[in-house]
C-alpha atoms as a PDB file:
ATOM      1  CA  UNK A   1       9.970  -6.228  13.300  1.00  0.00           C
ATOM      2  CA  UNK A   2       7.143  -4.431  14.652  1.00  0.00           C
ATOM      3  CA  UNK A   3       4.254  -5.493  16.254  1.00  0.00           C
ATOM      4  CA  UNK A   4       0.441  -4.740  14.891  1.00  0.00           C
ATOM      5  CA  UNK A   5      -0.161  -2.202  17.399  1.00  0.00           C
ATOM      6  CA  UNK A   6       3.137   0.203  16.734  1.00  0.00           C
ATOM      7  CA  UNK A   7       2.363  -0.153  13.118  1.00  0.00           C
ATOM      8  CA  UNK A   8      -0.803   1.877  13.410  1.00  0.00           C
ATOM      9  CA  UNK A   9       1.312   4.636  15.151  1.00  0.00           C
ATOM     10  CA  UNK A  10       3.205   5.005  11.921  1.00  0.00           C
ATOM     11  CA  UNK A  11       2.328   7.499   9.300  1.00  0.00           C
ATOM     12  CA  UNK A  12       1.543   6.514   5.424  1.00  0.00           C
ATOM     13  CA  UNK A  13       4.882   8.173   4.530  1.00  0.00           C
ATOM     14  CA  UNK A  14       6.387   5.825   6.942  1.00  0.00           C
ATOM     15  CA  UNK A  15       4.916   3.001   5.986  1.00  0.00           C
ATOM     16  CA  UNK A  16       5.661   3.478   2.476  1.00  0.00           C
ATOM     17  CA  UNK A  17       9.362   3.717   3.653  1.00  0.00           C
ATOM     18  CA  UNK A  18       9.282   0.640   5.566  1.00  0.00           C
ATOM     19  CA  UNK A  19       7.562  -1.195   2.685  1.00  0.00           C
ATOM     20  CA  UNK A  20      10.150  -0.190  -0.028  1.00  0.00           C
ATOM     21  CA  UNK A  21      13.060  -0.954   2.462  1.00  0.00           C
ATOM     22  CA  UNK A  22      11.901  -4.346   3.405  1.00  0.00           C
ATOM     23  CA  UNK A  23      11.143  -5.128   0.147  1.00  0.00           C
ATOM     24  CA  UNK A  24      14.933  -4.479  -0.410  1.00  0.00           C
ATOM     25  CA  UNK A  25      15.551  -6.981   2.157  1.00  0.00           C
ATOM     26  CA  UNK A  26      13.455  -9.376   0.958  1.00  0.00           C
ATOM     27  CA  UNK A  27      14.703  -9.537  -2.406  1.00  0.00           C
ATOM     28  CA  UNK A  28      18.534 -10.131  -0.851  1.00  0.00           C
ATOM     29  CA  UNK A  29      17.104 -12.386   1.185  1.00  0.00           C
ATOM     30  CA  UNK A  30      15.704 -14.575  -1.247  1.00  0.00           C
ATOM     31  CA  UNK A  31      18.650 -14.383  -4.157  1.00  0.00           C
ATOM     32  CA  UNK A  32      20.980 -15.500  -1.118  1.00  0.00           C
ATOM     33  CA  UNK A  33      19.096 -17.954  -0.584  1.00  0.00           C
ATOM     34  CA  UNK A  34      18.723 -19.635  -4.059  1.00  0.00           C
ATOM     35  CA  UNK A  35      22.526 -19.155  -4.029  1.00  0.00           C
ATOM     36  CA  UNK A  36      22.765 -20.981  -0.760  1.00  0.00           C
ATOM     37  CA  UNK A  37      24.804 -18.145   1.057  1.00  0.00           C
ATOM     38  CA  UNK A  38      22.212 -18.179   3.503  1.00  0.00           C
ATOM     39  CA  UNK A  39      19.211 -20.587   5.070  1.00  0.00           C
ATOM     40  CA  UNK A  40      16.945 -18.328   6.738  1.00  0.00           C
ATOM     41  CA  UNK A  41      13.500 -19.804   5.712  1.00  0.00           C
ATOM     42  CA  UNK A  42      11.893 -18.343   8.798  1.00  0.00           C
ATOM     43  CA  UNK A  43      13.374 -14.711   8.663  1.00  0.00           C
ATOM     44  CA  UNK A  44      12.086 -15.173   5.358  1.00  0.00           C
ATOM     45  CA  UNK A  45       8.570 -16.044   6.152  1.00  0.00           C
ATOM     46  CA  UNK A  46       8.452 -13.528   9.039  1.00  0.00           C
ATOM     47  CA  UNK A  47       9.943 -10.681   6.482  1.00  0.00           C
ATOM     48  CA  UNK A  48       6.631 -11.471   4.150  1.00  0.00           C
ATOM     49  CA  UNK A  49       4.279 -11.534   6.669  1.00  0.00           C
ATOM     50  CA  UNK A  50       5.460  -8.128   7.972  1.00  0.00           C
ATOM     51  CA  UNK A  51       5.476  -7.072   4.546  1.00  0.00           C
ATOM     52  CA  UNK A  52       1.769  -8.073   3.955  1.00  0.00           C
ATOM     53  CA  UNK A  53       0.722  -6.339   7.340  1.00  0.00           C
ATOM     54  CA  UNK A  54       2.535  -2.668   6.287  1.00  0.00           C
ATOM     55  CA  UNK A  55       0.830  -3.452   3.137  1.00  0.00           C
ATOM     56  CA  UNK A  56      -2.467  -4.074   4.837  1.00  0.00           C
ATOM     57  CA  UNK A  57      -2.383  -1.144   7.301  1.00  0.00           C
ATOM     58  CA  UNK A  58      -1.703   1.564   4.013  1.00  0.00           C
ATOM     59  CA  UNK A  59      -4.521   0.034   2.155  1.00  0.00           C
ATOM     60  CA  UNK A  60      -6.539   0.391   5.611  1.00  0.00           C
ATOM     61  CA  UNK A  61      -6.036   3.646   5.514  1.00  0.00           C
ATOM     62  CA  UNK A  62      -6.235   4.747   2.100  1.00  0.00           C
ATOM     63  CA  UNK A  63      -9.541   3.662   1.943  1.00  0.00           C
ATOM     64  CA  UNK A  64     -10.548   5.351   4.948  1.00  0.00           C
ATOM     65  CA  UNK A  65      -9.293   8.800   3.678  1.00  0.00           C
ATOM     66  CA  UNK A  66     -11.306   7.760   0.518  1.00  0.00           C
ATOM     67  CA  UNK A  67     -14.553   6.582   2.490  1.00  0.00           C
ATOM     68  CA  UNK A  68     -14.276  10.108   5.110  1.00  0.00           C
ATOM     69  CA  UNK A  69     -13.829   7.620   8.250  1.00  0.00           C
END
C-alpha cells in the first residue's frame, strides 16, 4: 500500500487503475473470508481504507479541474 504522499504523485488514470484493481482484491478478499479460506480482518480494513483514500484523492482532483485550481 501506498502512503498519502506517493498517492498525490499518481495520475487520475492511475488512480482509476489502482481503484478498479483493489476493488478486485477486495471483493476476493471478502468472499474468502465469509467462506473461511482466509482470516485477514486487518488486510481487510487496511484494503478499504486505501480504497477510500484513492477514492478521495480522484474526487480531490476532479473538483479542482472543475473549480480551475
Amino acid at each position: 500500500m501506498k502512503k498519502y504522499s506517493e498517492i498525490k504523485i499518481l495520475s487520475i488514470n492511475d488512480i482509476k487503475t489502482n481503484i478498479e484493481i483493489k476493488k478486485k482484491d477486495y471483493q476476493k478478499m471478502k468472499f474468502d473470508q465469509v467462506f473461511n479460506l482466509k482470516k485477514d480482518f486487518v488486510k481487510i480494513r487496511i484494503l478499504r481504507r486505501y480504497i477510500a483514500k484513492l477514492k478521495t484523492e480522484l474526487n480531490k482532483r476532479i473538483n479542482d479541474n472543475k473549480t480551475g485550481k
